[in-house]
Protein backbone atom coordinates (compact mmCIF):
# COMPACT_ATOMS: atom_id res chain seq x y z
CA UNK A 1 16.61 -4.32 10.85
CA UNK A 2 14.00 -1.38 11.05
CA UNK A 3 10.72 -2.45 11.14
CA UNK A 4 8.60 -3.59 7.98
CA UNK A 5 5.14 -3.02 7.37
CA UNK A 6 3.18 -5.28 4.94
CA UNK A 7 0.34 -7.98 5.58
CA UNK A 8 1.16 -11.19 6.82
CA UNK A 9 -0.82 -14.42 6.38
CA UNK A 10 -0.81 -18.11 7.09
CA UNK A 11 0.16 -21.36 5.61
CA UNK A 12 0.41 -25.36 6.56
CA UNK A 13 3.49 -27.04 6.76
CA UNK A 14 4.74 -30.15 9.00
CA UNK A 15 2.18 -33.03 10.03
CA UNK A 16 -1.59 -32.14 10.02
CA UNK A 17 -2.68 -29.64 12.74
CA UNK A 18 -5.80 -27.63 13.10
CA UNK A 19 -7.25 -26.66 9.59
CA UNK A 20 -3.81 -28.15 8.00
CA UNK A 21 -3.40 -31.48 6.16
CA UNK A 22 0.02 -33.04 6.19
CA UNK A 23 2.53 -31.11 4.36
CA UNK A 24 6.48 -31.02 3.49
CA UNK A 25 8.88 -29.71 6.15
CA UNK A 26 9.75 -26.31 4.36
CA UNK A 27 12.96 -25.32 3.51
CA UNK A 28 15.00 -25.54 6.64
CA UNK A 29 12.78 -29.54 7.13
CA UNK A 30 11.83 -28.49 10.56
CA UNK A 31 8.26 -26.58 9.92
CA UNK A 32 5.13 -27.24 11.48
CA UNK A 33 2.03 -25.77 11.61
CA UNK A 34 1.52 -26.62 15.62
CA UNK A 35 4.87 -24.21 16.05
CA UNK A 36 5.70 -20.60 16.26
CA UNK A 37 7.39 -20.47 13.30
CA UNK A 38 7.47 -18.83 9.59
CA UNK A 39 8.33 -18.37 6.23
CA UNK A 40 10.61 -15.68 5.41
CA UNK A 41 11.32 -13.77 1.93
CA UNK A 42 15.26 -13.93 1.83
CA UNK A 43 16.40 -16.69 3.70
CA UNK A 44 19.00 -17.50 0.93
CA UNK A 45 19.81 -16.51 -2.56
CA UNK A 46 17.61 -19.13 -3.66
CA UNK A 47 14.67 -18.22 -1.62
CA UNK A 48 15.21 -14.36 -3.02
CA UNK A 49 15.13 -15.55 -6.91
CA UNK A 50 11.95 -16.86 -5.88
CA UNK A 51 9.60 -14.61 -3.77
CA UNK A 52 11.37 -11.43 -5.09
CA UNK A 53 10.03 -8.91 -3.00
CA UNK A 54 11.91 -6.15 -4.91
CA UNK A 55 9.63 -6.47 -7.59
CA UNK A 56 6.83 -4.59 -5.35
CA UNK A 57 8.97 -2.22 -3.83
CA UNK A 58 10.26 -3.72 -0.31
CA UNK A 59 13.59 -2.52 0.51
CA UNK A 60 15.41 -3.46 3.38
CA UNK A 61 14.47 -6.73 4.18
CA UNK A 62 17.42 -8.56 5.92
CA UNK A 63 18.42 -11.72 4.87
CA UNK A 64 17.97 -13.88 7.65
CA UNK A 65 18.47 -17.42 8.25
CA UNK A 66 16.93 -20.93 9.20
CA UNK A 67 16.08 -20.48 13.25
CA UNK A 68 16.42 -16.80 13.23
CA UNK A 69 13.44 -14.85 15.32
CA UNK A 70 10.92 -12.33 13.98
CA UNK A 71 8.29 -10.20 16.38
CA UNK A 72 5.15 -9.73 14.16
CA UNK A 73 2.63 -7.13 15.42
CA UNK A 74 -1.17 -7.08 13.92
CA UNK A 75 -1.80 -3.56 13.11
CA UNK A 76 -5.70 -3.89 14.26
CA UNK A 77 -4.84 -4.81 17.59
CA UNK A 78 -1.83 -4.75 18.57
CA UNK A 79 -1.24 -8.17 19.51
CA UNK A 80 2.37 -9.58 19.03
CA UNK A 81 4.39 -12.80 18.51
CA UNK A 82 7.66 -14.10 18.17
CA UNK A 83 8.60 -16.62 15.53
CA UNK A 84 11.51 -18.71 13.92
CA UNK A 85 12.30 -18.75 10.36
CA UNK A 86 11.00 -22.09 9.01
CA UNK A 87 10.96 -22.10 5.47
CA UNK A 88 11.31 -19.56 2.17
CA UNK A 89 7.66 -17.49 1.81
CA UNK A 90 5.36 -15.72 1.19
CA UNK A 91 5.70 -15.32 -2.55
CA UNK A 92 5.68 -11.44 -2.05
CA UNK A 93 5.90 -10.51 -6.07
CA UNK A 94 2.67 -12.70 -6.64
CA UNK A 95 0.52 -9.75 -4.46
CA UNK A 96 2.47 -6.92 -5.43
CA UNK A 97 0.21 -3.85 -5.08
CA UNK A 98 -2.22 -6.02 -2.46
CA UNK A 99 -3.56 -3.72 0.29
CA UNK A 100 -4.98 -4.95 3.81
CA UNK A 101 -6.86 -2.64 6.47
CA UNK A 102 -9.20 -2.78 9.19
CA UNK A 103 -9.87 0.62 9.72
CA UNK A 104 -7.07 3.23 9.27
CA UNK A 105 -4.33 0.51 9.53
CA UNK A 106 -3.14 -0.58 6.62
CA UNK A 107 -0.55 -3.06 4.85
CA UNK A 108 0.81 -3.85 1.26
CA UNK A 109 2.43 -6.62 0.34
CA UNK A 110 2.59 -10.06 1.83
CA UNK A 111 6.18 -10.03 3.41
CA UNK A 112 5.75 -12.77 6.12
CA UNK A 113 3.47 -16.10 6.41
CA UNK A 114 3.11 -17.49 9.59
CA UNK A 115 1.58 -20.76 11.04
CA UNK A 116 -1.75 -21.42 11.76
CA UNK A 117 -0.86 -22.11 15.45
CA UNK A 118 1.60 -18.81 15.14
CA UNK A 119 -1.02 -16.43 13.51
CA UNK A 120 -3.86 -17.51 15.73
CA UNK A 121 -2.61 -15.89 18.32
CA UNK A 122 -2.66 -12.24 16.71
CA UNK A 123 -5.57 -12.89 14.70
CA UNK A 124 -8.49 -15.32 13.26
CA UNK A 125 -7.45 -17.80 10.62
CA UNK A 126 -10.24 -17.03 9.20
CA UNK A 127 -9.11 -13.55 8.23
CA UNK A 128 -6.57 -14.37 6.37
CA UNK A 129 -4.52 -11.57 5.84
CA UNK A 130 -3.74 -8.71 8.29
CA UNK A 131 -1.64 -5.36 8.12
CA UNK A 132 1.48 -5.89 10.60
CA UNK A 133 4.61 -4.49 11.08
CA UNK A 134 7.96 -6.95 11.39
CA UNK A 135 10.85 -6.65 13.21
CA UNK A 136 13.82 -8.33 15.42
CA UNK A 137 13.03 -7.14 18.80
């Protein structure tokens, strides 16, 4: 897979953590926000019918399954993590046409949500969003 560039953001899943309340286990039952994990557009067909990145433009986003490991880099600083697919997410066609920067780097799209205790290593939760680049090395 060649890298992608989009934003990436956060989301709860698993028993409460941090700024989480409890929530279900995602789609592969083993998410939780304490873990480096994520949520990944095309897991399955199923997954695809729902966050439908397509519809903003995203080509070449592997379908990849339960356990399988992403390296997500924030564009404003470099910092990098590696993550296991955890669930079906972000909801890319929901934020089609959304655009992220901090200075002159930039993302579109949401095409990966991470943890809160994944994405607080590249960046505050309190940001939110970031521009990043994704990829399998």
């Amino acid at each position: 897979m060649a890298a992608l560039r989009g934003e990436v953001s956060w989301f709860c899943c698993g028993t409460a953590w941090g700024p989480c309340g409890s929530a279900g286990g995602g789609a592969c039952g083993t998410c939780r926000s304490g873990n480096y994990q994520h949520a990944w557009p095309n897991t399955s067909d199923a997954c695809l019918a729902i966050t439908r990145p397509h519809a903003c433009g995203i080509t070449g986003m592997s379908r990849r399954g339960c356990g399988f490991r992403h390296y997500t880099t924030n564009l404003c600083n470099g910092a990098r993590i590696g993550t296991t697919i955890a669930d079906c997410g972000p909801q890319t066609d929901l934020f089609c046409g959304e655009r992220t920067c901090c200075g002159s780097a930039c993302g579109s799209n949401r095409i990966i949500d991470l943890t809160p205790a994944a994405y607080s290593v590249i960046a505050s939760l309190s940001t939110g969003l970031r521009p990043c680049s994704v990829d399998t090395v």
